[in-house]
N, C-alpha and C. Protein backbone atom coordinates (compact mmCIF):
# COMPACT_ATOMS: atom_id res chain seq x y z
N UNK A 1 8.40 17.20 6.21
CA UNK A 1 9.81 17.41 5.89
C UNK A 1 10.03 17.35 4.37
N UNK A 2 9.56 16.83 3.56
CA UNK A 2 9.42 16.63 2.53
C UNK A 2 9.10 17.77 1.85
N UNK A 3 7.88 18.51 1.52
CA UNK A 3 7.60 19.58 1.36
C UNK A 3 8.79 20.90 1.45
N UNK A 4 9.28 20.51 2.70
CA UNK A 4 9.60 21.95 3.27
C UNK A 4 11.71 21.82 2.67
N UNK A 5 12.14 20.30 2.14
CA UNK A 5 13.33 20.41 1.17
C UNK A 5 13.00 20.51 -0.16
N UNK A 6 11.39 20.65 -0.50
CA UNK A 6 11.19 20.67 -1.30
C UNK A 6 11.38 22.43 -1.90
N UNK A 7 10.39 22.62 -0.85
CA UNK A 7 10.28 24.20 -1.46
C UNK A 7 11.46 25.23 -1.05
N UNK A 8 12.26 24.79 0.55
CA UNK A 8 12.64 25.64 1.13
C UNK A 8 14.05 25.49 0.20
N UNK A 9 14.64 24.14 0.51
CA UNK A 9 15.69 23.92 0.45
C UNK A 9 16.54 23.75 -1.39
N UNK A 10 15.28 23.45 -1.84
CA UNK A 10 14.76 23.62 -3.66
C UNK A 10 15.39 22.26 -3.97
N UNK A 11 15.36 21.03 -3.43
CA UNK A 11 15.96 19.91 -3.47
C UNK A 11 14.55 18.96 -4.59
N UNK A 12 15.77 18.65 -5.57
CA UNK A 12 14.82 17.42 -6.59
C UNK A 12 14.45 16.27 -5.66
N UNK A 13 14.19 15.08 -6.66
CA UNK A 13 14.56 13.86 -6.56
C UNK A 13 15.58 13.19 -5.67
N UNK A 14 16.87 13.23 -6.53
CA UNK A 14 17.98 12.67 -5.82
C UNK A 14 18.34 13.60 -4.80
N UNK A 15 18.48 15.10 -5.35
CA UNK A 15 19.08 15.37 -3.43
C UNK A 15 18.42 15.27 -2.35
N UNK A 16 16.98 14.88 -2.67
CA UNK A 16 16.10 15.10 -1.35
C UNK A 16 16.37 14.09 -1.17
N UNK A 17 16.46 12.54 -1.89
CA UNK A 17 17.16 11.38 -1.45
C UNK A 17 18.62 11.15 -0.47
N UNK A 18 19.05 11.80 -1.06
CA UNK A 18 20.66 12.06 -0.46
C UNK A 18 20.75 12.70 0.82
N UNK A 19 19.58 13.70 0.80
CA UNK A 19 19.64 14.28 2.22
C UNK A 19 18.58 13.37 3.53
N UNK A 20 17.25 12.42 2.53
CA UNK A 20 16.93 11.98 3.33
C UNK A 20 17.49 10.89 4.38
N UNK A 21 18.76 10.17 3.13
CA UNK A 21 19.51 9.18 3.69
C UNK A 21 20.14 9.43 5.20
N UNK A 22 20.73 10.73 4.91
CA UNK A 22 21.20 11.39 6.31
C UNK A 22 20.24 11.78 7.28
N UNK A 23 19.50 12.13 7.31
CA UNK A 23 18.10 12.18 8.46
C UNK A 23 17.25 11.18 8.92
N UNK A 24 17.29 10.46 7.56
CA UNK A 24 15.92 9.39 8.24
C UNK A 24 16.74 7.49 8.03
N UNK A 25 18.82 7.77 8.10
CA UNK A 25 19.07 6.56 8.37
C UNK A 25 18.43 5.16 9.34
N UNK A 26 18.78 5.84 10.42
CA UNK A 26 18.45 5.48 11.48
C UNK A 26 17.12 4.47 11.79
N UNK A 27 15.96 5.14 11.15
CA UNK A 27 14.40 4.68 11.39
C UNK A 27 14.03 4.24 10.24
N UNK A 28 14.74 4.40 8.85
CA UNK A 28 14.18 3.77 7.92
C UNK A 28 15.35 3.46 6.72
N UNK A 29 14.70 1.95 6.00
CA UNK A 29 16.09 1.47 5.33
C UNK A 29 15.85 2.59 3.87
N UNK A 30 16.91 2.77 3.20
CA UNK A 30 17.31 3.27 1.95
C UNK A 30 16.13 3.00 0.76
N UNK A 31 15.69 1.50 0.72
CA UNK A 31 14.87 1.62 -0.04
C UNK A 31 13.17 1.81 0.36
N UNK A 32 13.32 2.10 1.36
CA UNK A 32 11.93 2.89 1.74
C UNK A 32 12.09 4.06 1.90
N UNK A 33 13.07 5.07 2.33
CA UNK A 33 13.41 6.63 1.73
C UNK A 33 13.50 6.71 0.07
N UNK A 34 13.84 5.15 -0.76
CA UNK A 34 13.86 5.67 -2.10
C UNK A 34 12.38 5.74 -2.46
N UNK A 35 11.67 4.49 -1.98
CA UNK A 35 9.85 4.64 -2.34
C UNK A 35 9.38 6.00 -1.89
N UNK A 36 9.57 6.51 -0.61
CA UNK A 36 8.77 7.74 -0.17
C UNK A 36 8.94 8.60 -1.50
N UNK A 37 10.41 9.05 -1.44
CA UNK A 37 11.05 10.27 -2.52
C UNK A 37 10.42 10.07 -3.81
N UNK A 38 10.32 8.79 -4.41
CA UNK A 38 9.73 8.80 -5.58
C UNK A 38 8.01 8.76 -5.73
N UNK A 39 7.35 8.57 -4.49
CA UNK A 39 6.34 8.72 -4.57
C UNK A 39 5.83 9.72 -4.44
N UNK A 40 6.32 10.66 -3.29
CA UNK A 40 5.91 12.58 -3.01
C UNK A 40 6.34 13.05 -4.49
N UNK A 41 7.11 12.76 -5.55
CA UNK A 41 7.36 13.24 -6.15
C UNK A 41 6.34 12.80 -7.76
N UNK A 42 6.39 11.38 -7.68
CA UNK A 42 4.73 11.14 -8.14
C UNK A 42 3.50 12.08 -8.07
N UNK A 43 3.52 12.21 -7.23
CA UNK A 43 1.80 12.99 -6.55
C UNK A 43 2.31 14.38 -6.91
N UNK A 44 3.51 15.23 -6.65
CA UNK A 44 4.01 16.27 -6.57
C UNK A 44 3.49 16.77 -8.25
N UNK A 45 4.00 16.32 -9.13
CA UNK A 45 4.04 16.05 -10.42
C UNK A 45 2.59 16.06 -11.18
N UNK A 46 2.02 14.86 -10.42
CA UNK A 46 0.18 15.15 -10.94
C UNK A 46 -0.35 15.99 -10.84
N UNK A 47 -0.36 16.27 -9.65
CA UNK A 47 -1.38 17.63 -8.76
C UNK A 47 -0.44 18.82 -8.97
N UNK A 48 0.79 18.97 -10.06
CA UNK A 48 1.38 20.10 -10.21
C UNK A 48 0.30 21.54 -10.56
N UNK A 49 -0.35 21.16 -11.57
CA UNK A 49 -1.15 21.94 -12.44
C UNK A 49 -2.48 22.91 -11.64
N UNK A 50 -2.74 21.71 -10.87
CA UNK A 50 -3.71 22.40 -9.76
C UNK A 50 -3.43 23.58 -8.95
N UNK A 51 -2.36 23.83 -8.87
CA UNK A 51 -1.96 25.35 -7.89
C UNK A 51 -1.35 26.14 -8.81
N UNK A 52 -1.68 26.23 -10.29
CA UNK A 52 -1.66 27.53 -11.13
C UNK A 52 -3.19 27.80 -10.96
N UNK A 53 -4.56 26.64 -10.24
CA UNK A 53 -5.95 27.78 -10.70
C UNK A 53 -6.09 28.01 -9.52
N UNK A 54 -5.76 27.54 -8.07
CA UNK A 54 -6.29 27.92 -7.04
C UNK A 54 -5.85 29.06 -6.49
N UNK A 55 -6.61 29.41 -5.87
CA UNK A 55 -7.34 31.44 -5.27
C UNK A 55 -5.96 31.18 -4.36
N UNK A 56 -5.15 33.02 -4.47
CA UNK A 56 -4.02 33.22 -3.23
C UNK A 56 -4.49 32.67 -2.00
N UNK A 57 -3.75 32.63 -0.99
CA UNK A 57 -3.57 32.75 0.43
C UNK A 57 -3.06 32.83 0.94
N UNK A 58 -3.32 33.28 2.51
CA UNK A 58 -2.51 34.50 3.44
C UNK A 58 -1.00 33.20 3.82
N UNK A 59 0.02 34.01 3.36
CA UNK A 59 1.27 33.07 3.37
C UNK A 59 1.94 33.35 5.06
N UNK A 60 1.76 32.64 5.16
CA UNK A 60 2.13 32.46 7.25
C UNK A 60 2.91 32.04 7.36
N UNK A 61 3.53 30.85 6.46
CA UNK A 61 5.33 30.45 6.45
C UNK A 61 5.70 30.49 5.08
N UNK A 62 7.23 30.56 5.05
CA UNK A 62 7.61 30.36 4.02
C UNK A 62 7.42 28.95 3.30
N UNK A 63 6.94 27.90 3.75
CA UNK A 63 6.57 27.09 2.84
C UNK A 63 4.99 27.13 3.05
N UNK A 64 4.40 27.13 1.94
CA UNK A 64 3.11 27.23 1.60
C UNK A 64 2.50 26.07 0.26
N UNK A 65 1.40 25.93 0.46
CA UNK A 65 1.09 25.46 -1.27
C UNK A 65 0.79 26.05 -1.83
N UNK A 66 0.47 27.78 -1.25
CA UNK A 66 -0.23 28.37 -2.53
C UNK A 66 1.29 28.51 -3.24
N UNK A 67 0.44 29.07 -4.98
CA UNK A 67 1.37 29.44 -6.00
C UNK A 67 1.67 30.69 -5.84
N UNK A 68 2.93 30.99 -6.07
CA UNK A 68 3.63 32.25 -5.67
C UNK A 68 2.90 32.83 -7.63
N UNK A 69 3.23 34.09 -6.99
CA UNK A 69 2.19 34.69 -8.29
C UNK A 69 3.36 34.82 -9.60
N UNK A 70 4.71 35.35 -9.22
CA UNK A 70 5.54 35.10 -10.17
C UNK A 70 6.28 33.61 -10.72
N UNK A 71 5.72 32.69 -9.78
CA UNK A 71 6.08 30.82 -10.22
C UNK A 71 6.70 30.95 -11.89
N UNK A 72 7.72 30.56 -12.38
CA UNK A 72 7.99 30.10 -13.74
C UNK A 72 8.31 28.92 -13.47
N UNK A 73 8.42 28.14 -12.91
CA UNK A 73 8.66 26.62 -12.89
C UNK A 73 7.39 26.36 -13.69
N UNK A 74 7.94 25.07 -14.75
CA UNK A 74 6.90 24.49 -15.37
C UNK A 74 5.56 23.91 -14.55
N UNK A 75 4.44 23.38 -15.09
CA UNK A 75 3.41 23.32 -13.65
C UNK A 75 3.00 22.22 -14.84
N UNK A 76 3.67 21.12 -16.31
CA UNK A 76 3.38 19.89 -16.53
C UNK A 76 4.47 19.46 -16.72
N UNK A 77 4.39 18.78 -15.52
CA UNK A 77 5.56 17.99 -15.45
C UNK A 77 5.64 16.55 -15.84
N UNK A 78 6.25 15.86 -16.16
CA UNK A 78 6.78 14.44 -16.59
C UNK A 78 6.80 13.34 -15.00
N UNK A 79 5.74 13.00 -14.57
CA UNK A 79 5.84 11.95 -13.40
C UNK A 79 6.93 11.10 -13.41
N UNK A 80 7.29 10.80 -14.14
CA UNK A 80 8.56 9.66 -14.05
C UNK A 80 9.52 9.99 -13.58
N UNK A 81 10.01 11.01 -13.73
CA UNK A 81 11.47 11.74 -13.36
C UNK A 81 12.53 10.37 -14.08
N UNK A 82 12.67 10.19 -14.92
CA UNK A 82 13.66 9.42 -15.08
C UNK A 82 15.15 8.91 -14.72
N UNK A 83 16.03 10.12 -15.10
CA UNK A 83 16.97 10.35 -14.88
C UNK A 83 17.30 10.27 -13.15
N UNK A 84 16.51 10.88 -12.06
CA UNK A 84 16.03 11.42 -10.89
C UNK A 84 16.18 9.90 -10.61
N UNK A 85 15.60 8.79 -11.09
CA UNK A 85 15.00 7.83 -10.45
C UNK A 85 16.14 6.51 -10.62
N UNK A 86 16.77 6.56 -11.87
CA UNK A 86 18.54 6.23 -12.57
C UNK A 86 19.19 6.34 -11.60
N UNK A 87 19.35 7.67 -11.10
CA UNK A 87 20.76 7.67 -10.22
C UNK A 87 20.07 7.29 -8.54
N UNK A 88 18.91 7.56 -8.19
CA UNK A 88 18.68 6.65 -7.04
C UNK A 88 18.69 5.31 -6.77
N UNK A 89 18.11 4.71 -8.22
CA UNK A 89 18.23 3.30 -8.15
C UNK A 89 19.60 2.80 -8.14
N UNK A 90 20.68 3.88 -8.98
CA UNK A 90 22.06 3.44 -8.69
C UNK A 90 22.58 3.77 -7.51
N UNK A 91 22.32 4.62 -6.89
CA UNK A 91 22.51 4.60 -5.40
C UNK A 91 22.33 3.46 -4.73
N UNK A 92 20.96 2.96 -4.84
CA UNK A 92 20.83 1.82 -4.04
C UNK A 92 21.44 0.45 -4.15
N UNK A 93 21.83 0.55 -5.40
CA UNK A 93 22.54 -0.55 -6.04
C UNK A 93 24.01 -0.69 -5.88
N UNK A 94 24.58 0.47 -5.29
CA UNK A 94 25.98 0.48 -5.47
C UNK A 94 26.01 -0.03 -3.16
N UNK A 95 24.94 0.70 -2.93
CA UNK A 95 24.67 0.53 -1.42
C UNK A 95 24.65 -0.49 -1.16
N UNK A 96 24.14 -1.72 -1.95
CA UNK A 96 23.98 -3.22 -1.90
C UNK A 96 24.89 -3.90 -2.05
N UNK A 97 26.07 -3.46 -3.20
CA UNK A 97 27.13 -4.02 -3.39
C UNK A 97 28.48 -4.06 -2.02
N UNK A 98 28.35 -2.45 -2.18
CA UNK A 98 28.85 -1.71 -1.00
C UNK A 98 29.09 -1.71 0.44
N UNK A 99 27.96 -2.21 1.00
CA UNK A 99 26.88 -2.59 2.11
C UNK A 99 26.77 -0.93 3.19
N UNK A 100 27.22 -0.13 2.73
CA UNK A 100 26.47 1.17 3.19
C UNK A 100 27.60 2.09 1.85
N UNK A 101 26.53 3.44 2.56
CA UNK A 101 26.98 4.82 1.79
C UNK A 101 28.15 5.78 2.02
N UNK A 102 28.74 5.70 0.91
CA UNK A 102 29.79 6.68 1.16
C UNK A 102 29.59 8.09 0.30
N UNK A 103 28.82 8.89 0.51
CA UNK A 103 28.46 10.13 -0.30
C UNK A 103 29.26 10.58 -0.84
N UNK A 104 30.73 11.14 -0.51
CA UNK A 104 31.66 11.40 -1.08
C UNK A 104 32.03 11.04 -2.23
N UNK A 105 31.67 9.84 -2.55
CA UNK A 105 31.86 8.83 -3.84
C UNK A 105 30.17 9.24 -4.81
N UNK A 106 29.78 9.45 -4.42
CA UNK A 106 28.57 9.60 -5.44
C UNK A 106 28.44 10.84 -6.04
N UNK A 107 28.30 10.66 -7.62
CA UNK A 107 28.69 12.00 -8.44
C UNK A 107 27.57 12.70 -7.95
């Protein structure tokens, strides 16, 4: 699922956060959807560079890992996501104060 708001849905950091909140309430708390998000996005980030050298392949869904041949998204990226990682941690922080989420309220 991850992957597929990644590529399909073109969701960063925080919105894939925001959307995971809504899908994966239920089975998992906020700050283990914030660890996942920031960690796929860790790894996402390292291993960016690696799918500008690897050979096409036959694309069977629309989400794939190969690199689309026209890709302009940068492929060195900054692991930290900073900003990305700011407004999740303030998410979670306002969630704590708060004691749940009101999306509507979050810029």
């Amino acid at each position: 699922i991850l992957g597929r708001l990644r590529k399909i849905d073109k969701c960063g950091p925080y919105s894939m956060f925001i959307k995971l909140l809504h899908i994966w309430s239920d089975r998992k708390s906020p700050e283990e959807i914030a660890d996942k998000v920031k960690r796929f996005f860790w790894y996402y980030s390292v291993n960016r560079h690696k799918q500008t050298v690897s050979t096409p392949s036959y694309h069977a869904e629309q989400y794939s890992p190969d690199d689309n041949r026209f890709d302009l998204r940068p492929f060195l990226i900054d692991p930290r996501f900073s900003w990305a990682r700011q407004k999740i941690d303030g998410v979670l922080a306002k969630m704590k104060t708060d004691g749940k989420l009101s999306t509507m309220s979050i810029d």
